[in-house]
C-alpha atoms as a PDB file:
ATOM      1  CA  UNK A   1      -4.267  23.538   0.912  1.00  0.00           C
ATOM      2  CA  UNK A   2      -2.275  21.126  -0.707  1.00  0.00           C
ATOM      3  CA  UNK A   3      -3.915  21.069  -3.884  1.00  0.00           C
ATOM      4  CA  UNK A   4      -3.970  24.922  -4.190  1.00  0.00           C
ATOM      5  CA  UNK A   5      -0.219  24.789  -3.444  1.00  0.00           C
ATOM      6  CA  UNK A   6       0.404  21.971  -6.082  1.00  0.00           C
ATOM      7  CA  UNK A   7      -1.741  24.314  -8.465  1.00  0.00           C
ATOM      8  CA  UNK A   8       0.921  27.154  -8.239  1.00  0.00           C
ATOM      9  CA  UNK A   9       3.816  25.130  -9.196  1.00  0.00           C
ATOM     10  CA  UNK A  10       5.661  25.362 -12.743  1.00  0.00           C
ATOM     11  CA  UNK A  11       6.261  21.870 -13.803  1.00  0.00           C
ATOM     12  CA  UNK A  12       3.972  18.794 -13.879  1.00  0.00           C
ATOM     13  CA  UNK A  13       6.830  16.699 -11.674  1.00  0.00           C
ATOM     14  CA  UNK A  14       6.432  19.129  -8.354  1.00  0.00           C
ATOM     15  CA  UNK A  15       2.566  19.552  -9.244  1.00  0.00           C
ATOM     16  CA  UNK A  16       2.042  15.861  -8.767  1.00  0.00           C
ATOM     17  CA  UNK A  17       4.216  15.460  -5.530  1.00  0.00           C
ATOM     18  CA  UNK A  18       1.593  18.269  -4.231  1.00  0.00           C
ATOM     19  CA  UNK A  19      -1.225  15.267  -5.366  1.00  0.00           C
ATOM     20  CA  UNK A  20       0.826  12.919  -3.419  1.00  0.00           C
ATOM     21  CA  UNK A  21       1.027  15.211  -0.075  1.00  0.00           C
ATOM     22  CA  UNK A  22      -2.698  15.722  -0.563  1.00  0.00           C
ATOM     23  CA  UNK A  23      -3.861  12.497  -0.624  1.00  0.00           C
ATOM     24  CA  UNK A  24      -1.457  11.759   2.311  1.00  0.00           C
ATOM     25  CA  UNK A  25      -3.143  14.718   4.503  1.00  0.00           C
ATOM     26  CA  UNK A  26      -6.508  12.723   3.401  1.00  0.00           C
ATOM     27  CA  UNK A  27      -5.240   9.437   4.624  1.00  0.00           C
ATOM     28  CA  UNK A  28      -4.700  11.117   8.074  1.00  0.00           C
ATOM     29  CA  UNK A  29      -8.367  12.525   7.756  1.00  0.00           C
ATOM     30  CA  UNK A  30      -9.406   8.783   7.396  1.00  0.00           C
ATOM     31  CA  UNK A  31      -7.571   7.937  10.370  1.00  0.00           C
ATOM     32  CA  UNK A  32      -9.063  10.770  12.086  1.00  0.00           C
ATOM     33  CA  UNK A  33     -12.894   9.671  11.587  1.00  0.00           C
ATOM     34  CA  UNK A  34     -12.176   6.048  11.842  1.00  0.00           C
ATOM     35  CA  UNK A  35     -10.581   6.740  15.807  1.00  0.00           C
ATOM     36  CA  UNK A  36     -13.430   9.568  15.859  1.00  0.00           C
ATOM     37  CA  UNK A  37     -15.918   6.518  15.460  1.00  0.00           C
ATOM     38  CA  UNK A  38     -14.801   3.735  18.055  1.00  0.00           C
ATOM     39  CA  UNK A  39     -14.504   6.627  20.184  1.00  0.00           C
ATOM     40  CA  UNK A  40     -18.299   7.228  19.477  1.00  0.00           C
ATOM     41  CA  UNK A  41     -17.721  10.848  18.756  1.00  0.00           C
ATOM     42  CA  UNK A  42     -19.446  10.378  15.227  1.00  0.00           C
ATOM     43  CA  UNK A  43     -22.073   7.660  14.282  1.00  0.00           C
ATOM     44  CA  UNK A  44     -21.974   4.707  11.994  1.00  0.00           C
ATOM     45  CA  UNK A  45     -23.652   6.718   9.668  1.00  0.00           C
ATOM     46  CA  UNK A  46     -21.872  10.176   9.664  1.00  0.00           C
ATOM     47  CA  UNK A  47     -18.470   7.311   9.050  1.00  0.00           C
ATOM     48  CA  UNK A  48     -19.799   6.137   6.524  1.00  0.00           C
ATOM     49  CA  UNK A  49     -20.677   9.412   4.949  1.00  0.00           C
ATOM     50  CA  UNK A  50     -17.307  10.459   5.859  1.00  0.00           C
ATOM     51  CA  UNK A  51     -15.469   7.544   4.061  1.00  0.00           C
ATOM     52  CA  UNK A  52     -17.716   7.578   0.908  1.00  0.00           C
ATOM     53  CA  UNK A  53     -16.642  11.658   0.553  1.00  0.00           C
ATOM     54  CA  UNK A  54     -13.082  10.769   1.603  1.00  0.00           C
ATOM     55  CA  UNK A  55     -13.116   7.528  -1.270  1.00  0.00           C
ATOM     56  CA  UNK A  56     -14.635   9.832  -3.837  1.00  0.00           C
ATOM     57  CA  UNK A  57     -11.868  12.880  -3.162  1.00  0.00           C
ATOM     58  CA  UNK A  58      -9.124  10.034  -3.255  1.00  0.00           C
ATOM     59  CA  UNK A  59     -10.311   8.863  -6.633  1.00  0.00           C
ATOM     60  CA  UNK A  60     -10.391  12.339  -8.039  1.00  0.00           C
ATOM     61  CA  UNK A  61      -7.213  13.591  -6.578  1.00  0.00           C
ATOM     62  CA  UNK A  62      -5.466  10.341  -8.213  1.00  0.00           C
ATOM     63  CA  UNK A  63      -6.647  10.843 -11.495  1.00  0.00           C
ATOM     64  CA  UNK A  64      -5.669  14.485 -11.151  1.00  0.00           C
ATOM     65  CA  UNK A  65      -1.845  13.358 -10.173  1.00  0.00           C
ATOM     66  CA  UNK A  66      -1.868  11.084 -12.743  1.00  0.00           C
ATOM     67  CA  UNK A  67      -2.409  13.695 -15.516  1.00  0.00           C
ATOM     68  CA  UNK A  68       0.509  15.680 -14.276  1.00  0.00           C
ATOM     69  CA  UNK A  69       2.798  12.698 -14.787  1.00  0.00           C
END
Protein backbone atom coordinates (compact mmCIF):
# COMPACT_ATOMS: atom_id res chain seq x y z
CA UNK A 1 0.00 0.00 0.00
CA UNK A 2 2.84 2.01 0.53
CA UNK A 3 4.32 1.78 -2.72
CA UNK A 4 0.99 2.53 -4.54
CA UNK A 5 0.72 5.59 -2.27
CA UNK A 6 4.40 6.70 -2.99
CA UNK A 7 3.38 6.12 -6.78
CA UNK A 8 0.68 8.93 -6.59
CA UNK A 9 2.87 11.57 -5.29
CA UNK A 10 4.19 14.67 -7.45
CA UNK A 11 7.78 15.02 -6.64
CA UNK A 12 10.61 12.45 -6.45
CA UNK A 13 11.48 13.78 -2.59
CA UNK A 14 7.84 12.54 -1.06
CA UNK A 15 7.92 9.48 -3.62
CA UNK A 16 11.04 8.17 -1.98
CA UNK A 17 9.93 8.78 1.74
CA UNK A 18 6.89 6.39 0.51
CA UNK A 19 10.13 3.77 -0.41
CA UNK A 20 11.35 4.44 3.00
CA UNK A 21 7.82 3.70 4.85
CA UNK A 22 7.64 0.62 2.64
CA UNK A 23 10.58 -0.97 3.39
CA UNK A 24 9.91 -0.09 7.09
CA UNK A 25 6.32 -1.96 6.94
CA UNK A 26 8.66 -4.91 5.40
CA UNK A 27 11.05 -4.83 8.26
CA UNK A 28 8.01 -5.41 10.60
CA UNK A 29 6.95 -8.34 8.19
CA UNK A 30 10.49 -9.79 8.95
CA UNK A 31 9.91 -9.46 12.49
CA UNK A 32 6.64 -10.99 12.08
CA UNK A 33 7.91 -14.44 10.47
CA UNK A 34 11.04 -14.53 12.44
CA UNK A 35 8.65 -14.54 16.05
CA UNK A 36 6.14 -16.63 13.72
CA UNK A 37 9.10 -19.25 13.55
CA UNK A 38 10.44 -19.76 17.25
CA UNK A 39 6.90 -19.83 17.93
CA UNK A 40 6.74 -22.86 15.47
CA UNK A 41 3.79 -21.42 13.68
CA UNK A 42 5.80 -21.66 10.28
CA UNK A 43 8.70 -24.13 9.48
CA UNK A 44 12.36 -23.66 8.87
CA UNK A 45 11.60 -23.90 5.45
CA UNK A 46 8.47 -21.68 4.83
CA UNK A 47 11.25 -18.88 6.96
CA UNK A 48 13.44 -19.28 4.82
CA UNK A 49 11.21 -18.87 1.85
CA UNK A 50 9.80 -16.01 3.62
CA UNK A 51 13.18 -14.15 4.14
CA UNK A 52 14.57 -14.93 0.61
CA UNK A 53 11.05 -13.10 -0.85
CA UNK A 54 11.32 -10.46 1.89
CA UNK A 55 15.49 -9.93 0.87
CA UNK A 56 14.58 -9.87 -2.79
CA UNK A 57 11.50 -7.11 -2.28
CA UNK A 58 14.05 -5.10 -0.01
CA UNK A 59 16.60 -5.04 -2.78
CA UNK A 60 14.10 -3.95 -5.35
CA UNK A 61 12.28 -1.44 -3.30
CA UNK A 62 15.88 0.21 -2.55
CA UNK A 63 16.90 0.53 -5.91
CA UNK A 64 13.46 1.92 -6.68
CA UNK A 65 13.97 4.78 -3.78
CA UNK A 66 17.14 5.38 -4.95
CA UNK A 67 16.03 6.45 -8.47
CA UNK A 68 13.65 8.94 -7.01
CA UNK A 69 16.51 10.68 -5.23
Amino acid sequence: MNLAEGNARRSNKEKARFFEIALSSLEEVHYQCLLSRELEYITADDFAFAERCIQKTGSLTTSLRKAFL
